[in-house]
Protein backbone atom coordinates (compact mmCIF):
# COMPACT_ATOMS: atom_id res chain seq x y z
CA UNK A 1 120.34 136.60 97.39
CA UNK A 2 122.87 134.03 99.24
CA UNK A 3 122.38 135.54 102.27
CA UNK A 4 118.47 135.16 101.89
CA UNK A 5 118.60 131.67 100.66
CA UNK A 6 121.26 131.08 103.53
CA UNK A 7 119.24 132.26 106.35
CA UNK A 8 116.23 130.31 104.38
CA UNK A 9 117.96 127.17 105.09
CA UNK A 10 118.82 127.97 108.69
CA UNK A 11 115.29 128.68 109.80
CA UNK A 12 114.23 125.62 107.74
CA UNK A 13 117.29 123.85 110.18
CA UNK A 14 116.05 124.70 113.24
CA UNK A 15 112.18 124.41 112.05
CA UNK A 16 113.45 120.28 112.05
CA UNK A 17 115.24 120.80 114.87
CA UNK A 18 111.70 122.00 116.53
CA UNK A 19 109.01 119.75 115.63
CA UNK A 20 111.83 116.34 116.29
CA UNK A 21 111.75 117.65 119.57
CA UNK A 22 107.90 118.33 119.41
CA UNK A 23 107.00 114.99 117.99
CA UNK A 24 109.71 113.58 120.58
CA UNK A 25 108.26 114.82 123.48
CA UNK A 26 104.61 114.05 121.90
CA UNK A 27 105.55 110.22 121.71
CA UNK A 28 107.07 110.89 125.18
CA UNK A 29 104.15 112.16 126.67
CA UNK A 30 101.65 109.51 125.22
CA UNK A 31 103.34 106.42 126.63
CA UNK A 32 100.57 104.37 127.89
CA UNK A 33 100.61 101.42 130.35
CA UNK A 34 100.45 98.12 128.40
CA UNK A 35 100.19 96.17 131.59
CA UNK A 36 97.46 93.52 132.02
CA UNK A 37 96.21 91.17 134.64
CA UNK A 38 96.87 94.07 137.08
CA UNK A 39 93.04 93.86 138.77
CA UNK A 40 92.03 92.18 141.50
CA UNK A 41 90.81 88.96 141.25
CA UNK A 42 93.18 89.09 137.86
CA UNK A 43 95.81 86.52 137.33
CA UNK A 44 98.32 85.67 134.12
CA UNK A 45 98.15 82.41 132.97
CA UNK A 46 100.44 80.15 130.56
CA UNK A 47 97.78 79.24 128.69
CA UNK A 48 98.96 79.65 125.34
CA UNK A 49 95.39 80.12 123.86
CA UNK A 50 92.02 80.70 125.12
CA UNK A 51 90.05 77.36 126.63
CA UNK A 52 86.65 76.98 124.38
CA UNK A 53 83.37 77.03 126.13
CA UNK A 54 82.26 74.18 127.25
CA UNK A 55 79.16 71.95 127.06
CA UNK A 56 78.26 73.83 124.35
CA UNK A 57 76.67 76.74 126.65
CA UNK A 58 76.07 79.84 124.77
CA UNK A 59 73.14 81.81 126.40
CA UNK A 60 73.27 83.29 129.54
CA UNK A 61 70.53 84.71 131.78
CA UNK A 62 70.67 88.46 131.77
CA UNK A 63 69.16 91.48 133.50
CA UNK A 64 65.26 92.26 133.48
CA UNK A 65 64.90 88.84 131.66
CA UNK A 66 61.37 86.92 132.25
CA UNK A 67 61.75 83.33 132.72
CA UNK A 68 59.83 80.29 133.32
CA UNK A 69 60.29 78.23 136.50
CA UNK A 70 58.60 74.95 136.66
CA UNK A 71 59.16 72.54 139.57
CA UNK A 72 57.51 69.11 138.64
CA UNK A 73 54.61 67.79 141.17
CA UNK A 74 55.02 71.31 142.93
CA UNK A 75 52.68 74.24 141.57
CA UNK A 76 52.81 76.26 144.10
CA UNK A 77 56.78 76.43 143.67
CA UNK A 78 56.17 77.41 139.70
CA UNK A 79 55.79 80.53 138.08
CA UNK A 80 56.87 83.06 135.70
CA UNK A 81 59.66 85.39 137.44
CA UNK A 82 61.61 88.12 136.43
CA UNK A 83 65.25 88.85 137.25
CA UNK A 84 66.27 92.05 138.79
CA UNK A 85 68.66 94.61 136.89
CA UNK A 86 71.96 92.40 138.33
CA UNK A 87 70.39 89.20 136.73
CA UNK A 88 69.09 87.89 140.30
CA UNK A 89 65.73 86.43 141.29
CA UNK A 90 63.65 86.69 144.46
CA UNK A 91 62.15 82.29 144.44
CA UNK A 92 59.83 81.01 147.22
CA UNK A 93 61.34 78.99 150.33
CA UNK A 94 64.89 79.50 149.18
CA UNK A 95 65.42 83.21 148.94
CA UNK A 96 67.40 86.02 146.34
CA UNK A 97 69.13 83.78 143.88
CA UNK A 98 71.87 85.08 141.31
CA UNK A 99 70.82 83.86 138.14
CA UNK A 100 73.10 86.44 136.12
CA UNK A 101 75.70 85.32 133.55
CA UNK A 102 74.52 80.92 134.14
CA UNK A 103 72.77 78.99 131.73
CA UNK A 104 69.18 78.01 132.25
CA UNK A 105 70.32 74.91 133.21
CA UNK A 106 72.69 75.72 135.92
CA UNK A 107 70.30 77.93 137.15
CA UNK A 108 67.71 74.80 137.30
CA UNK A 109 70.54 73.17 139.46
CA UNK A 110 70.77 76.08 141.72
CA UNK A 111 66.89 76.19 142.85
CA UNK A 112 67.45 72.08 143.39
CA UNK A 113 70.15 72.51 145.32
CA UNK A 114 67.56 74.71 147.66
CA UNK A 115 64.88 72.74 147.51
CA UNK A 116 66.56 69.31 147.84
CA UNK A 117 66.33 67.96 151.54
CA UNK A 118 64.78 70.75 153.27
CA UNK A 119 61.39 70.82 151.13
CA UNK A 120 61.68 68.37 148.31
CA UNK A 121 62.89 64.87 148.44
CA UNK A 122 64.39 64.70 145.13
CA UNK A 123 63.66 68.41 142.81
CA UNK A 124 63.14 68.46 139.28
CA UNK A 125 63.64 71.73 137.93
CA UNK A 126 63.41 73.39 134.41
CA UNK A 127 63.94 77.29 134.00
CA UNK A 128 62.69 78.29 130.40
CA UNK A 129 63.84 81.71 129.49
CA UNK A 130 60.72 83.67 127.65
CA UNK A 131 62.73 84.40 124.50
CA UNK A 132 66.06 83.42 123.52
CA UNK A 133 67.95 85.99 121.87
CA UNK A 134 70.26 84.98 118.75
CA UNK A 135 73.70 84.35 119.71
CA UNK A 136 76.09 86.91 119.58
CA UNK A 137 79.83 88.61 119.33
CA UNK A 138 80.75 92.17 120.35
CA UNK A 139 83.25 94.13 118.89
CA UNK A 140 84.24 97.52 120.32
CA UNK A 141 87.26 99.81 120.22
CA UNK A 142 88.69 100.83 116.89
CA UNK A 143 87.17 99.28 114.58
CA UNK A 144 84.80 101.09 111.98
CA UNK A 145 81.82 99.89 112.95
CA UNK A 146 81.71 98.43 116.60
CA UNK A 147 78.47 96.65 117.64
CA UNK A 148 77.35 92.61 118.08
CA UNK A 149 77.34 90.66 115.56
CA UNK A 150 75.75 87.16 114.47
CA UNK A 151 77.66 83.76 115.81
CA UNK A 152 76.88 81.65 112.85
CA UNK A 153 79.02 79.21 111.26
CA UNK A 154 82.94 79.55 111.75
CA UNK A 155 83.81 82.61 113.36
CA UNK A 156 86.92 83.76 113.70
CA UNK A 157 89.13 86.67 114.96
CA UNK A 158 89.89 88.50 111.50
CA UNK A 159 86.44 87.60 110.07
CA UNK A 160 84.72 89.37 112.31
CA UNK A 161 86.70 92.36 112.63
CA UNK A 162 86.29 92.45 108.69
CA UNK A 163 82.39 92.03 109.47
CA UNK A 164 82.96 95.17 111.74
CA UNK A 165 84.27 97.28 108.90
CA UNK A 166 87.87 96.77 109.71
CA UNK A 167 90.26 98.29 111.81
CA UNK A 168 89.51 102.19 112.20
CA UNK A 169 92.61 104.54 111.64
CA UNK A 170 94.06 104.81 115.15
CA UNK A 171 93.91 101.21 116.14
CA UNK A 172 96.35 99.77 117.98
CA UNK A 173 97.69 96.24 116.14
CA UNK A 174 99.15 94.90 118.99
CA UNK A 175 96.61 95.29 121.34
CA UNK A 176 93.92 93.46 120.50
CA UNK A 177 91.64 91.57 123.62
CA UNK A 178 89.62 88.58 123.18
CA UNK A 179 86.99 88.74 126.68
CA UNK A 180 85.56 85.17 127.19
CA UNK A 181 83.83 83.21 130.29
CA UNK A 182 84.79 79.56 130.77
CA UNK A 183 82.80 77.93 133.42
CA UNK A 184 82.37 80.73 135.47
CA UNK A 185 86.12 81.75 134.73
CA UNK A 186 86.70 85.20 133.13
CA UNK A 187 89.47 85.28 130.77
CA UNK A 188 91.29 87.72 128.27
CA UNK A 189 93.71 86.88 125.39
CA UNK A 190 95.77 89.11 123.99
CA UNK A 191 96.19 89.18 120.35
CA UNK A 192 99.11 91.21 117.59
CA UNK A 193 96.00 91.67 114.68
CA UNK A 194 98.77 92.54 112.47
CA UNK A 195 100.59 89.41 112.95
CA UNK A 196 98.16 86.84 112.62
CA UNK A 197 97.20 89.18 109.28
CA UNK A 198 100.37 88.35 107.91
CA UNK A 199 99.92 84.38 108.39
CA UNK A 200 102.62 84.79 111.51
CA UNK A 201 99.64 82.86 113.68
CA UNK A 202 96.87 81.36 113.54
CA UNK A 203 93.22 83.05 113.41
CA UNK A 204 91.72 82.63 117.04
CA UNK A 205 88.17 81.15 116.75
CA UNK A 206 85.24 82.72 118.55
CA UNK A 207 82.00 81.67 120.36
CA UNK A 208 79.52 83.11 120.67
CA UNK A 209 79.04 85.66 123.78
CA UNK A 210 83.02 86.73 123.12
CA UNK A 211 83.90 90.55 123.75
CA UNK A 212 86.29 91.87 120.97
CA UNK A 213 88.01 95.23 121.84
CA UNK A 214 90.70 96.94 119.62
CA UNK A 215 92.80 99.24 121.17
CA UNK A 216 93.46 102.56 120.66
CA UNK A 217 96.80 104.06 119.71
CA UNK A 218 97.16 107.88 121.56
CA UNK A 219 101.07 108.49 119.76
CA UNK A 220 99.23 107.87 116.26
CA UNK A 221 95.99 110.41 116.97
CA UNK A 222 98.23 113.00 118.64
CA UNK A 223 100.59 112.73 116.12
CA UNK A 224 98.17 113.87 113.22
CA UNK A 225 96.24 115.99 115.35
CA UNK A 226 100.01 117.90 115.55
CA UNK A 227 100.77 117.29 111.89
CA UNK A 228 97.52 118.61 110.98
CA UNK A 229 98.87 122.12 112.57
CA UNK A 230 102.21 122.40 111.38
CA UNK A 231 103.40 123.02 107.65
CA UNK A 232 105.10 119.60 106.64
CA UNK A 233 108.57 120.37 105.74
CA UNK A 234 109.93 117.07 104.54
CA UNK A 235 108.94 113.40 104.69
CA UNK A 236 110.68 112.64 108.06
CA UNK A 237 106.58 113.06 109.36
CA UNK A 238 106.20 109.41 107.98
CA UNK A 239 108.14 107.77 109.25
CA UNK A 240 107.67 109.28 112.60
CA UNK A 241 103.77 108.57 111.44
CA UNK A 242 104.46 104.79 111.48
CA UNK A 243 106.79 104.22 114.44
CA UNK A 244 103.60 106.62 116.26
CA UNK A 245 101.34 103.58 115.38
């Protein structure tokens, strides 16, 4: 009976000894590359939070989008016009304009700045988009339920990923990205959820047109997917669970 409950214990031994070195070269295997600002046209700041949009401008001219040009004292030059699938539009006397991603009134700027000397003294333009859609924030990655929801009132970081559902299981609390365009400037924040949770920082506000995307944690979902095939053997799989996430 000692001899069965000693060889017991050594297969139990090196059954440890087997998934550490399993779950080691798991974690091993699923480092990921945390850089960012690596893409062209990409560049790291030391801004130490996001710039707010400015002027107030929240709605942007988008794809397949019908609009309403109107050039005052000039009929010919007015019309309705729609904008090609990359936002751009095809206007009399000037030529292919990119109206994609500016407001309607930079885009009014744009068809005065083609007009003005050549075939208009002094242009007044308005561009009037057919239907303005309600503004908007987008939340994607892991979060329960990712889609865009309503910019009203004071938005901020943790109450919209609450308004999402939450964080899903495999998120990734220190890699969370903000996506916001300042005066034709792209940029991206990068946020520790968990911290600012804990009262470490402060909540980010949004706008509206912000991109929210939690990221995803592989050490954590092939972690349980492994877990999930082996008999647990002590509680050594937590812990390995949390340092995982």
């Amino acid at each position: 009976m000692a001899e069965l409950s000693g060889k017991k214990g050594d297969m139990i031994t090196k059954f440890k000894s087997l998934l550490a070195i399993v779950v080691a070269t798991t974690l091993a295997g699923c480092a990921t590359d945390r850089t960012f600002g690596a893409a062209p046209g990409i560049e790291v700041t030391n801004l130490e939070q996001l710039p707010p949009p400015s002027g107030g401008v929240f709605y942007t001219i988008g794809p397949q989008e019908k609009l309403e040009i109107e050039v005052v004292g000039a009929s010919d030059l007015s019309g309705t016009f729609l904008t090609d699938a990359a936002g751009r539009v095809s206007y009399p006397l000037v030529g292919e304009l990119e109206f994609g991603g500016l407001s309607p009134s930079e885009a009014s700027r744009m068809i005065e700045q083609g007009l003005r000397g050549k075939y208009l003294l002094n242009p007044q333009v308005r561009v009037i988009p057919e239907a303005f859609p309600p503004p908007s924030i987008s939340v994607g990655g892991q979060v329960e339920n990712p889609g865009a929801y309503p910019a009203i009132g004071n938005r901020t970081l943790l109450r919209v990923v609450n308004q999402a559902g939450g964080l899903a299981e495999y998120a990734k609390l220190d890699d969370l990205l903000i996506l916001r365009v300042v005066d034709g400037q792209s940029y991206i924040g990068v946020y520790n959820i968990q911290a600012i949770q804990r009262g470490n920082y402060p909540d980010p506000q949004l706008y509206p047109n912000d991109i929210v995307m939690v990221g995803d944690s592989p050490a954590r979902r092939r972690l349980d997917n492994l877990l999930q095939l082996v008999p647990l053997v002590s509680s050594s799989a937590i812990i390995i669970d949390r340092l995982g996430r």
